[in-house]
Protein backbone atom coordinates (compact mmCIF):
# COMPACT_ATOMS: atom_id res chain seq x y z
CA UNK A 1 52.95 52.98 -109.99
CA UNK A 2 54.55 49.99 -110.72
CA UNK A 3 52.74 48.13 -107.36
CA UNK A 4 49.31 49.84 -108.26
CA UNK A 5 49.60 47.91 -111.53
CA UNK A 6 49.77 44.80 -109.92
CA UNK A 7 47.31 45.27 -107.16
CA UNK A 8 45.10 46.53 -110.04
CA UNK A 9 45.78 43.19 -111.87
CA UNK A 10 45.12 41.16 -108.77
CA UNK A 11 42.21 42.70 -107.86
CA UNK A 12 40.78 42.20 -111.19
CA UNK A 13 41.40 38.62 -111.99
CA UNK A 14 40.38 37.75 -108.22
CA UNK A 15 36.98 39.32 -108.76
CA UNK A 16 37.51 41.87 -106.11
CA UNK A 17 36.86 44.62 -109.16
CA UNK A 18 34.19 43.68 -111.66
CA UNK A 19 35.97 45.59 -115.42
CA UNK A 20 31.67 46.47 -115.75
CA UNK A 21 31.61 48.56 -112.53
CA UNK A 22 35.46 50.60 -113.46
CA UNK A 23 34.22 51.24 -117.13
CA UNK A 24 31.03 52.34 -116.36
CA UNK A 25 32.70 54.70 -113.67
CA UNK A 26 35.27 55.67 -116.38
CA UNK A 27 32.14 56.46 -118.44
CA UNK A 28 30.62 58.54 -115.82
CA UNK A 29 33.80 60.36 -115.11
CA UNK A 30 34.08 61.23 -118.41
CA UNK A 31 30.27 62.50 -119.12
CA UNK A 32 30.63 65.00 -115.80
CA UNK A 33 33.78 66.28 -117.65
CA UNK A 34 31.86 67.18 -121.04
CA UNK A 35 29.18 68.42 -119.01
CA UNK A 36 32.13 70.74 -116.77
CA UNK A 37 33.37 72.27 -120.14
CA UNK A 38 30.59 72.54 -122.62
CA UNK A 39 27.41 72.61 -120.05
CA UNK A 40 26.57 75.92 -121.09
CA UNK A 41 25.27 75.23 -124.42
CA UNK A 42 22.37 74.19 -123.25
CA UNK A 43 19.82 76.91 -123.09
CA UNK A 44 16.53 76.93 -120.92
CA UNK A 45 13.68 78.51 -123.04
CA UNK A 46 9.95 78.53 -121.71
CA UNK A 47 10.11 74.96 -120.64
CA UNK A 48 12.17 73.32 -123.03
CA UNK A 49 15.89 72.58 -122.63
CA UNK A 50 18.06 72.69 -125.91
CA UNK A 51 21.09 72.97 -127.61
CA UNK A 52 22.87 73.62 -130.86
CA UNK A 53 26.57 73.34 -132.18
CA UNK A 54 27.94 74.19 -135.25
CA UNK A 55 29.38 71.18 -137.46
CA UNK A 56 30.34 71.86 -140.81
CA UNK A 57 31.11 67.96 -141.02
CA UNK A 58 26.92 67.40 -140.78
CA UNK A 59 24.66 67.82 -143.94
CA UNK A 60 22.76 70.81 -142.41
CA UNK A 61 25.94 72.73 -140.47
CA UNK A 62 24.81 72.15 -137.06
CA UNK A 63 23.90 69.39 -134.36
CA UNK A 64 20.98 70.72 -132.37
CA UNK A 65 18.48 68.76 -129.81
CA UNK A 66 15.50 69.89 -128.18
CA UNK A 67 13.73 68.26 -125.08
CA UNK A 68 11.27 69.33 -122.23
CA UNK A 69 13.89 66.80 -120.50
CA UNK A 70 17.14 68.04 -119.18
CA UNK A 71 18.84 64.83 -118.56
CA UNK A 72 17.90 63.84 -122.17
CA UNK A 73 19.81 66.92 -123.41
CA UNK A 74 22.34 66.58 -121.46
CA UNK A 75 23.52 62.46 -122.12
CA UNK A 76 22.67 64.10 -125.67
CA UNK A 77 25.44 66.59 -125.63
CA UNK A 78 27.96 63.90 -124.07
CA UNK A 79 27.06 61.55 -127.09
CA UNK A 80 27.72 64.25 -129.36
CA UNK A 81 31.43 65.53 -127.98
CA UNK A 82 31.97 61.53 -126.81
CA UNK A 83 31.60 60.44 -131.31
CA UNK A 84 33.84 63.83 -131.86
CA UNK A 85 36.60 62.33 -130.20
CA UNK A 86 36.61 59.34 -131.86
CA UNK A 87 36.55 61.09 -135.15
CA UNK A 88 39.54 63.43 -133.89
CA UNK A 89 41.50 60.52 -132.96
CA UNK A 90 40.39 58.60 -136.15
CA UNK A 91 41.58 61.54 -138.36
CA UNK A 92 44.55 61.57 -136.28
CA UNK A 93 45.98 58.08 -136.98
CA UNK A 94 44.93 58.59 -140.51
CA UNK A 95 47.06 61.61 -140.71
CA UNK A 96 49.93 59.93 -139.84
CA UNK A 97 49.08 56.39 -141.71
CA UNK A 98 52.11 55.61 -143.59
CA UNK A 99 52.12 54.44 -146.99
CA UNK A 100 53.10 51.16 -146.12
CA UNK A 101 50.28 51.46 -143.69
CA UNK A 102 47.77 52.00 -146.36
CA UNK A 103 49.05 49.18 -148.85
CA UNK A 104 48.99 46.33 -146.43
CA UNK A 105 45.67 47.75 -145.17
CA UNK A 106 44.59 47.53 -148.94
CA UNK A 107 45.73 44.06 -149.58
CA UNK A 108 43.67 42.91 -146.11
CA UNK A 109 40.92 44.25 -147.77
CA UNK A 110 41.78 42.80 -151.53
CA UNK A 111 41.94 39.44 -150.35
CA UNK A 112 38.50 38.75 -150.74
CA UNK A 113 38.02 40.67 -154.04
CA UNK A 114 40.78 38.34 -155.98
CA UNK A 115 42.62 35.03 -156.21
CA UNK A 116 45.63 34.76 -154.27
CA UNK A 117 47.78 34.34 -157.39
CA UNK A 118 46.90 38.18 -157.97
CA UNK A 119 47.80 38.96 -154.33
CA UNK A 120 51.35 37.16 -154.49
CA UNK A 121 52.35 39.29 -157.78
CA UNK A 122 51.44 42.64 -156.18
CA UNK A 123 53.04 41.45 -153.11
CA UNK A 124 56.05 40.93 -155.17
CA UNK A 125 55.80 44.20 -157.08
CA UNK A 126 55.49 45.93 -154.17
CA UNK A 127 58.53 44.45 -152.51
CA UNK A 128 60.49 44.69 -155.50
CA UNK A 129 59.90 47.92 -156.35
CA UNK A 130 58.52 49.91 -153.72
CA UNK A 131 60.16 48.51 -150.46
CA UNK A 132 64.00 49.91 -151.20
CA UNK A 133 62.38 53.35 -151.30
CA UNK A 134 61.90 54.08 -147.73
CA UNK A 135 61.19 57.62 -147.41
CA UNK A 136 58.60 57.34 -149.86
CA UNK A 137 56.61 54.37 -148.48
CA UNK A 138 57.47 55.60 -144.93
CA UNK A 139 55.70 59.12 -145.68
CA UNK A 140 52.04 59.59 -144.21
CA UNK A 141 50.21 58.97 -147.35
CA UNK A 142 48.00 62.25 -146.73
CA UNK A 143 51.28 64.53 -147.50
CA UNK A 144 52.16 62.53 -150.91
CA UNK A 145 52.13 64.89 -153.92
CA UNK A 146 51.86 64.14 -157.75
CA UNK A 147 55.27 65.50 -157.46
CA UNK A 148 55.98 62.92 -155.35
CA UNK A 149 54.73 60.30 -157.41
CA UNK A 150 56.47 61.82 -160.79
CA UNK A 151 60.26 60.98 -158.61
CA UNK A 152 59.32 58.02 -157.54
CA UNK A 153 58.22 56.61 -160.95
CA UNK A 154 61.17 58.15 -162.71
CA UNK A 155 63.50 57.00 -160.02
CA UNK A 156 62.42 53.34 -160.48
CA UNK A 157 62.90 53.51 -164.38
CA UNK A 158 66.23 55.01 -163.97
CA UNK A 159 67.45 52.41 -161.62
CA UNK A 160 66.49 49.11 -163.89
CA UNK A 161 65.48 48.24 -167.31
CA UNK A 162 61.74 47.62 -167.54
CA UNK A 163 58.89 46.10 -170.25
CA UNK A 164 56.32 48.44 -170.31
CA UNK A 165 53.87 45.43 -169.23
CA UNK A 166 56.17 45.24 -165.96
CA UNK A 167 56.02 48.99 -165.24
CA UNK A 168 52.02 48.50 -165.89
CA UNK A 169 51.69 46.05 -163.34
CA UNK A 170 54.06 48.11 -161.24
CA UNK A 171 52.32 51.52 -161.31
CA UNK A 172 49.52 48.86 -160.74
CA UNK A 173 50.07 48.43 -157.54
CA UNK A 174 50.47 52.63 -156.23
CA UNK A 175 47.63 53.30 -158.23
CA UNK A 176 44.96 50.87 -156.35
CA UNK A 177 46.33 51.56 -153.12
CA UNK A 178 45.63 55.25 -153.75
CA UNK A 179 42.05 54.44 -155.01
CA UNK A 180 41.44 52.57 -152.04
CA UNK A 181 42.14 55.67 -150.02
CA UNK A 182 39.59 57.64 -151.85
CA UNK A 183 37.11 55.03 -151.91
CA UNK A 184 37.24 54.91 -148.16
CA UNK A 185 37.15 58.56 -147.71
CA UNK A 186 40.38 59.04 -146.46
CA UNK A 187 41.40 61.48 -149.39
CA UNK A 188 39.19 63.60 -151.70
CA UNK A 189 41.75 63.34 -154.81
CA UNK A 190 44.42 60.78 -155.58
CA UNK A 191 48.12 62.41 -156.16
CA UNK A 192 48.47 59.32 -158.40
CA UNK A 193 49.64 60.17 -162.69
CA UNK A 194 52.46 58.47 -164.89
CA UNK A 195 54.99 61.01 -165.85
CA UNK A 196 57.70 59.46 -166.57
CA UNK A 197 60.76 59.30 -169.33
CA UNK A 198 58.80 56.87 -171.91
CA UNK A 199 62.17 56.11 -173.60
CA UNK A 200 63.52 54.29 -170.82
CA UNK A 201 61.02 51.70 -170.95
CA UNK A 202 61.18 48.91 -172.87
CA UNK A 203 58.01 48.48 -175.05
CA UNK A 204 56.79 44.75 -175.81
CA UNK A 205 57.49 44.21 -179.74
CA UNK A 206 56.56 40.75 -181.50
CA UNK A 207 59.38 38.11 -180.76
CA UNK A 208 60.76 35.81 -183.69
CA UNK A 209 58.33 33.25 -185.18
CA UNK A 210 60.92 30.40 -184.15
CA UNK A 211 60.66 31.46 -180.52
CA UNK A 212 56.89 31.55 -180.19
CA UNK A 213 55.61 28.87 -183.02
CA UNK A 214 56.33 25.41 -183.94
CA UNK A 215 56.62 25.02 -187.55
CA UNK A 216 55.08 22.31 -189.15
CA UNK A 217 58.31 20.08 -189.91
CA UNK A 218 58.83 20.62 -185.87
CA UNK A 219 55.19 19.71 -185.04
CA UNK A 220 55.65 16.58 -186.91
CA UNK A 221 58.64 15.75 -185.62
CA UNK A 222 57.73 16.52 -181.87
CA UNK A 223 54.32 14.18 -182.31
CA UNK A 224 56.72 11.46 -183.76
CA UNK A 225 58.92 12.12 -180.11
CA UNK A 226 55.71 12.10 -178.11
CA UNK A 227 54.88 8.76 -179.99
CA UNK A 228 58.11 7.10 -179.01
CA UNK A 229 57.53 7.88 -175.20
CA UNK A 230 54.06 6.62 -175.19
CA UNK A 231 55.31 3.16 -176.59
CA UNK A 232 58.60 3.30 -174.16
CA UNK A 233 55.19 3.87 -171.65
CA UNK A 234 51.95 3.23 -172.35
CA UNK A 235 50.27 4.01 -169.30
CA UNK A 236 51.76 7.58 -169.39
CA UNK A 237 48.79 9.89 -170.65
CA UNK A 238 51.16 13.02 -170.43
CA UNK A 239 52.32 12.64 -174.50
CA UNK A 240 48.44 12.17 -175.52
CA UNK A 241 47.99 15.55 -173.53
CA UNK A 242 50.31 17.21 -175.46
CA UNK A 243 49.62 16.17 -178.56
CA UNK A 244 46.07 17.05 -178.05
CA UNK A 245 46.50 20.01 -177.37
CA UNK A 246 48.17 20.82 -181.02
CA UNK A 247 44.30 20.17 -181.94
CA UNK A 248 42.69 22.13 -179.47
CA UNK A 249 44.57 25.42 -178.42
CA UNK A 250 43.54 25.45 -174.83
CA UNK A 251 45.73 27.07 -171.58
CA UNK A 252 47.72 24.70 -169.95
CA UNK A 253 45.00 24.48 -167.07
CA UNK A 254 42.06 24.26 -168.90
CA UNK A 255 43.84 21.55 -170.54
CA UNK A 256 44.03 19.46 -167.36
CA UNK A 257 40.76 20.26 -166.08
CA UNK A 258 39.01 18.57 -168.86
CA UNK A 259 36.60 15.91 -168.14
CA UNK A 260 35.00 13.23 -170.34
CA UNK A 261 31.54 14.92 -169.72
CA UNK A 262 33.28 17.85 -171.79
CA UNK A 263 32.61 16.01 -174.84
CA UNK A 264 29.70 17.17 -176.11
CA UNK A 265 27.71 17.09 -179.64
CA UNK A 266 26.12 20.03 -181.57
CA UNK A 267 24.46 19.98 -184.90
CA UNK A 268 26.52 16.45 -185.59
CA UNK A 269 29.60 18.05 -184.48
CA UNK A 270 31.52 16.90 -181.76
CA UNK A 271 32.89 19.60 -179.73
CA UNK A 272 34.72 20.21 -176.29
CA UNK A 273 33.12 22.46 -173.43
CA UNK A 274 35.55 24.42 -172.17
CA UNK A 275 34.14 25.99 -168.35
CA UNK A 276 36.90 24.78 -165.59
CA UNK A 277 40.51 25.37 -164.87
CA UNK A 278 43.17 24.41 -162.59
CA UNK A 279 44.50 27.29 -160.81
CA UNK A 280 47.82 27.55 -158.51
CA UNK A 281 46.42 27.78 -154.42
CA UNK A 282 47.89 29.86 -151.95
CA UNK A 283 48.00 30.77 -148.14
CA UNK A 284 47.66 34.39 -148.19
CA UNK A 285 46.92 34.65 -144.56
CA UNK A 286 50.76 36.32 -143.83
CA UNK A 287 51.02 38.80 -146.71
CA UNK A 288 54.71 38.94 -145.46
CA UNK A 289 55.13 34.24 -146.03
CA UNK A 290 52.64 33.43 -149.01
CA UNK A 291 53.31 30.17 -149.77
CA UNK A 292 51.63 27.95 -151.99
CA UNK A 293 50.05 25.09 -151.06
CA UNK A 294 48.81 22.89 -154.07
CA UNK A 295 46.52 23.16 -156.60
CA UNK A 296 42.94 23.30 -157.38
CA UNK A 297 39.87 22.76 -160.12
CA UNK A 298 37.81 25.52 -160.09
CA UNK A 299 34.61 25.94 -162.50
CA UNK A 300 35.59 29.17 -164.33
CA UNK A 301 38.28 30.24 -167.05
CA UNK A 302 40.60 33.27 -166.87
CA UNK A 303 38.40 35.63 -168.47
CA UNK A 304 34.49 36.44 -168.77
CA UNK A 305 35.19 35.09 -172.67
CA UNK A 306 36.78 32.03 -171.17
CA UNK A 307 33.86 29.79 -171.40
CA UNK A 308 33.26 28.61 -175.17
CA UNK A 309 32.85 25.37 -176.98
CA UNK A 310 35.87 24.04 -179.41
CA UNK A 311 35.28 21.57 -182.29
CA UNK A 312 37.15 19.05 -182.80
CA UNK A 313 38.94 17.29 -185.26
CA UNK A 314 39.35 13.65 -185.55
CA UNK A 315 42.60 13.22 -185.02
CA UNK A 316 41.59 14.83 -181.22
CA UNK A 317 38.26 12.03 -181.04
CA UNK A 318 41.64 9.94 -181.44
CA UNK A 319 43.97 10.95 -178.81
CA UNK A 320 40.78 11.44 -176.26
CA UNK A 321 39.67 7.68 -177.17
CA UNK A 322 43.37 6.93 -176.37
CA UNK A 323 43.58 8.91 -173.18
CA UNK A 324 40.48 6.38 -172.26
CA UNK A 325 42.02 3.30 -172.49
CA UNK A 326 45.50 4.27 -170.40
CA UNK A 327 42.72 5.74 -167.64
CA UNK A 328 41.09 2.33 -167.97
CA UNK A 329 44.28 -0.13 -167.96
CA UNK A 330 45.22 2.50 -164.73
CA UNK A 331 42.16 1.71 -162.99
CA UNK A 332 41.73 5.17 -162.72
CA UNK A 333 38.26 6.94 -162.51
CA UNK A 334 38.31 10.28 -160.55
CA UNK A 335 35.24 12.06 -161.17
CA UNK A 336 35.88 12.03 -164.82
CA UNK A 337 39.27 14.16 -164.92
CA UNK A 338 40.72 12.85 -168.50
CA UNK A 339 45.00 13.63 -167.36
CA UNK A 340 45.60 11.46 -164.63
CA UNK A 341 48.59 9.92 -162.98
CA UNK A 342 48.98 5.97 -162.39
CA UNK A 343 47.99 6.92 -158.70
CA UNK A 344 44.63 8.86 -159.79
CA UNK A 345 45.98 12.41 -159.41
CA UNK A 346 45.54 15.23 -161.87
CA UNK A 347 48.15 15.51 -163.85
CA UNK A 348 50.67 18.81 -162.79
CA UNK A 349 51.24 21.53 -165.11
CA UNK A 350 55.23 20.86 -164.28
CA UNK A 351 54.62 17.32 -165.88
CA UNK A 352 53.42 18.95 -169.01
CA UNK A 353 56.20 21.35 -169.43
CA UNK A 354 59.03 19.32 -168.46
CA UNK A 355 57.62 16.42 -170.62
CA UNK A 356 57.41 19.29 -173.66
CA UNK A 357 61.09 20.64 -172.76
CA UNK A 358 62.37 17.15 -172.78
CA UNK A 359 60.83 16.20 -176.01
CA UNK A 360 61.97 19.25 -177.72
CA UNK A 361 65.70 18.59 -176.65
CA UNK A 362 65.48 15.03 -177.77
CA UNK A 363 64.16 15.82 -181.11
CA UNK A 364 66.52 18.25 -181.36
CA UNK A 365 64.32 21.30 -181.97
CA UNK A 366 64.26 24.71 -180.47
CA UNK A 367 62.97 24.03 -176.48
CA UNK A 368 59.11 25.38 -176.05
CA UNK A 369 56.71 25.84 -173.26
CA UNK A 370 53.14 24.73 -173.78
CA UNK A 371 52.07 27.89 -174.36
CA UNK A 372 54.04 28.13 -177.84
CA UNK A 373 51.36 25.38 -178.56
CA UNK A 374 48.71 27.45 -178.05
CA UNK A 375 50.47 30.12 -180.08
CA UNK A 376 50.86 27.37 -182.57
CA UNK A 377 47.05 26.00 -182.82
CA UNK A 378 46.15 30.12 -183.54
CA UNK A 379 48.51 30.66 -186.21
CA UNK A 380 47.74 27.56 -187.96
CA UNK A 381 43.98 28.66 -187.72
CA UNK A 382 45.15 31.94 -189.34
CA UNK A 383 47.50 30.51 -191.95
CA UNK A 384 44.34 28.70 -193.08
CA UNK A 385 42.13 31.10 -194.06
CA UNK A 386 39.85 31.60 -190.09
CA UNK A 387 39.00 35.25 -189.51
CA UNK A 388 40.72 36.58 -186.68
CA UNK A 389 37.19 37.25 -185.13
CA UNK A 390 36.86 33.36 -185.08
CA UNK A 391 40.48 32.46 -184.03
CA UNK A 392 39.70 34.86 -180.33
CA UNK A 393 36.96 33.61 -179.57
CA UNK A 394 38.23 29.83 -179.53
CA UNK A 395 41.44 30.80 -177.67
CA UNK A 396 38.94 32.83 -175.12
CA UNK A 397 40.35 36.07 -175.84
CA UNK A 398 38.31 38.91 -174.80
CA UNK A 399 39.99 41.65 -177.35
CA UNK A 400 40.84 40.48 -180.96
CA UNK A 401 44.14 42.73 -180.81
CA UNK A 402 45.36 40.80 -178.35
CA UNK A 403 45.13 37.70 -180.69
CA UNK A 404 46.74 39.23 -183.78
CA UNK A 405 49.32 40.99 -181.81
CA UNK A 406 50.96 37.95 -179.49
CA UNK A 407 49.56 34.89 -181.09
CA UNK A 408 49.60 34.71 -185.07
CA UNK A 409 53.19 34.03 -186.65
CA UNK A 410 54.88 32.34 -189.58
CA UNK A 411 54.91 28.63 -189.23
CA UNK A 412 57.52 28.45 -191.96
CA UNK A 413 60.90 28.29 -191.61
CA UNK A 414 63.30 30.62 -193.59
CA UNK A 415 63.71 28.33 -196.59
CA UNK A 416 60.19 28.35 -196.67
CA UNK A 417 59.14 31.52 -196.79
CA UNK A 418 61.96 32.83 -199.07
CA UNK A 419 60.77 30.55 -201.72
CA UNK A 420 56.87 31.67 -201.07
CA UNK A 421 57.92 35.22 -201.53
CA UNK A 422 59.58 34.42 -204.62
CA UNK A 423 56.96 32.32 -206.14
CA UNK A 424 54.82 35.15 -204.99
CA UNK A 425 56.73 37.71 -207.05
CA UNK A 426 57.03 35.52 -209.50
CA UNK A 427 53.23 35.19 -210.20
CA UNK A 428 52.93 38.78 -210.13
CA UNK A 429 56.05 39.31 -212.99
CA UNK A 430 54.61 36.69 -215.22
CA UNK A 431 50.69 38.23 -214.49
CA UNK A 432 52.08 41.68 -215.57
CA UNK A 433 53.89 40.38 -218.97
CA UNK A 434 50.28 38.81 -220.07
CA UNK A 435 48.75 42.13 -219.29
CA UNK A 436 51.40 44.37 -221.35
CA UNK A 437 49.99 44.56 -224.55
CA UNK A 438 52.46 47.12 -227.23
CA UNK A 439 51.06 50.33 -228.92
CA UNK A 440 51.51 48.08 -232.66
CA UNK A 441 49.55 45.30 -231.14
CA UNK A 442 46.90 48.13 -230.17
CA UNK A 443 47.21 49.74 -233.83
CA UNK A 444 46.38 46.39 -235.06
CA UNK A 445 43.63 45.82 -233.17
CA UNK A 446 41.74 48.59 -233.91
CA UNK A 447 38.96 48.15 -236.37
CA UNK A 448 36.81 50.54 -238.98
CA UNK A 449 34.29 50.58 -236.69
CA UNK A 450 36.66 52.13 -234.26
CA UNK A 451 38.02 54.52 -236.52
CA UNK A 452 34.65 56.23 -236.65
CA UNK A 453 34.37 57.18 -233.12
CA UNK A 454 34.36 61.01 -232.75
CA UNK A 455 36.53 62.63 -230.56
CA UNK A 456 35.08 65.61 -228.00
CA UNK A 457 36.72 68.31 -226.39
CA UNK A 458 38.41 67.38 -223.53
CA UNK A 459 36.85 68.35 -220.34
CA UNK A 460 38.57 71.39 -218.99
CA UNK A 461 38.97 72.14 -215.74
CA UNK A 462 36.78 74.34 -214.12
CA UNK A 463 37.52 77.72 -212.49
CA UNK A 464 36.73 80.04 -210.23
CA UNK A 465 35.96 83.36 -211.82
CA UNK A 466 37.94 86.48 -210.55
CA UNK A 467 35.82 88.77 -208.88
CA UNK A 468 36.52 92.45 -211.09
CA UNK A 469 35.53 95.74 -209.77
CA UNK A 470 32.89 97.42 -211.48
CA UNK A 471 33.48 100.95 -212.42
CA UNK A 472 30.88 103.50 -212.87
């Protein structure tokens, strides 16, 4: 068998056998065989040939043809029992498609529908999470029951401690893959449901002001830092960025994505167009090696709500007219970008944080990502008297919960707020001793004129009459 192999090979890439002439005689081969087995289906009636099979896979229950041509009938019938098989095979491999199968068949397909940041997190949940479970992921996806799905879920909460955003993006991940399947018609139902011990998962609760705010003694001390390291370096733009950003609440990557054309006046106002980003890029070709591979400007924000227009204050005009002369005294002019290096490059989003955690240490205050800014900018909105309404829609926000819940906090220390509570109190002690007036000063008060007011009955309180049997 081995030798015919070869001599088949030989002949083959020699030209002695054309592949056209052996598939077409495979195709005939296989068209006398349907015709061997299932030739009698076709009937002869007056001078028409015909057929008709029952298919409860076809809209009306049955494939049927009709011809005053036999041969038409018959390469008719061998087209029919030909697309069966393929069906039969195709339901075959899908019977026995794997989980695993099915996810990285999924993710081929998600590729286009997301960025590849959102690909490398579910590629991460799903080795995290899913991968040490074998016989699960190893199962032919067909066979998985909600019961299934219930261990599973509760094994994985038993096994570490979770935030109940991490198990969201976790049960993420199954739950897609399994609306994939139904999408493409390889399952009517999916066996996919959360029932799992709620108490072992660890629900997100508001962290401590001084974790997520600066407070306005530690603003002012971190500008007077970011001060000191633009005079130790005045062609280093990455303080101004900072410090701007105390004014202007953007993310981190819309923040280095701005351009000068950005600026922008309405009704007398100046006011910054917020419209690009710079996102992480990565090669998502092997979903097995995603590596990343720089990163890039593209002209939309996070969200739908991203896109909005941010006045600005004049301490920002300042830092932005500052940020133009060390771009100038650079030499620098790349298509507008505001944060640039000495060289011309954007400015890295590892630059701004390290220059931040740097600053903080120095100044010795509590070490903050940029982020906290952002956190920052809100609260001090809030603090002020903005409507929450307001506040969301110049961070972007698409849901106003979101913005009370994880970005308004205190921006005063303890001392601070112990003594406004007090004074608060206070207020309300003092208010309440004006207001007390004694039943002598109330006797005293009262005049002749008073004294003549008549009195009624006080207003009773009406009820419902019992209902008494009449005798006769």
């Amino acid at each position: 068998m081995k030798e015919f192999n070869i001599d088949f090979e030989y002949a083959i890439n020699n030209d002695i056998i054309s592949i056209a002439d052996v598939l077409e005689n495979i195709e005939k081969m296989k068209r006398e065989q349907i015709l061997e087995q299932h030739g009698d289906l076709i009937k002869h009636y007056g001078n028409e040939w015909y057929f008709r099979i029952p298919d409860k896979s076809l809209k009306n229950g049955c494939f049927r043809r009709r011809s005053k041509n036999r041969e038409y009938i018959e390469n008719k019938l061998c087209d029919y029992f030909i697309e069966l098989e393929k069906r039969q095979q195709a339901d075959k491999e899908q019977n026995t498609m794997t989980l695993k199968e099915l996810f990285y068949e999924f993710m081929e397909y998600k590729k286009s529908k997301v960025s590849g940041g959102t690909i490398n997190r579910m590629m991460q949940d799903w080795k995290k999470f899913y991968e040490p479970h074998t016989e699960f992921i190893h199962k032919p996806f067909v066979e998985i029951t909600k019961i299934d799905v219930d261990n599973l879920l509760n094994d994985i909460v038993n096994e570490r401690t979770m935030k109940d955003k991490a198990f969201k993006n976790m049960c993420g991940v199954l739950k897609q893959t399994f609306e994939y399947a139904v999408n493409a018609e390889y399952i009517d139902k999916s066996p996919y449901r959360v029932e799992v011990n709620k108490k072992k998962i660890t629900p997100t609760r508001k962290k401590a002001n001084e974790k997520e705010v600066f407070t306005s003694k530690e603003r002012d001390i971190l500008i007077k830092e970011m001060e000191r390291r633009i005079q130790n370096d005045p062609l280093n733009a990455v303080p101004l960025a900072i410090m701007l950003d105390f004014e202007i609440g953007v993310r981190c990557g819309e923040l280095l994505a701005l351009k000068e054309s950005d600026i922008i006046s309405e009704n007398g106002t100046s006011k910054l167009y917020i419209h690009r980003q710079v996102v992480k890029e990565n090669n998502i070709t092997d979903l097995e090696n995603i590596k990343q591979i720089g990163w890039n400007v593209v002209d939309y924000t996070k969200s739908d709500c991203g896109e909005r227009k941010i006045p600005l204050t004049p301490k920002a005009l300042e830092y932005i007219d500052r940020i133009r002369q060390i771009n100038v005294l650079n030499g620098n002019q790349n298509k507008g970008f505001l944060f640039l290096t000495e060289d011309g490059t954007i400015i890295t989003r590892d630059a701004l944080d390290g220059q931040l955690r740097r600053g903080c240490a120095y100044a010795g205050i509590p070490i903050r990502s940029m982020h906290k800014i952002r956190k920052t900018y809100a609260s001090t909105l809030y603090q002020r008297g903005v409507s929450i309404t307001i506040i969301s829609k110049l961070l972007g926000h698409a849901d106003e919960s979101t913005t009370m819940k994880h970005y308004i906090f205190n921006l005063k220390d303890e001392t601070e707020t112990d003594s406004l509570v007090l004074n608060a109190l206070s207020s309300n002690i003092i208010t309440n001793n004006l207001t007390t007036i004694s039943r002598e000063e109330i006797s005293e008060s009262v005049t002749d004129g008073d004294n003549k007011i008549i009195s009624f009955e006080a207003i009773k309180k009406w009820k419902t009459p019992h209902k008494q049997r009449v005798s006769h």
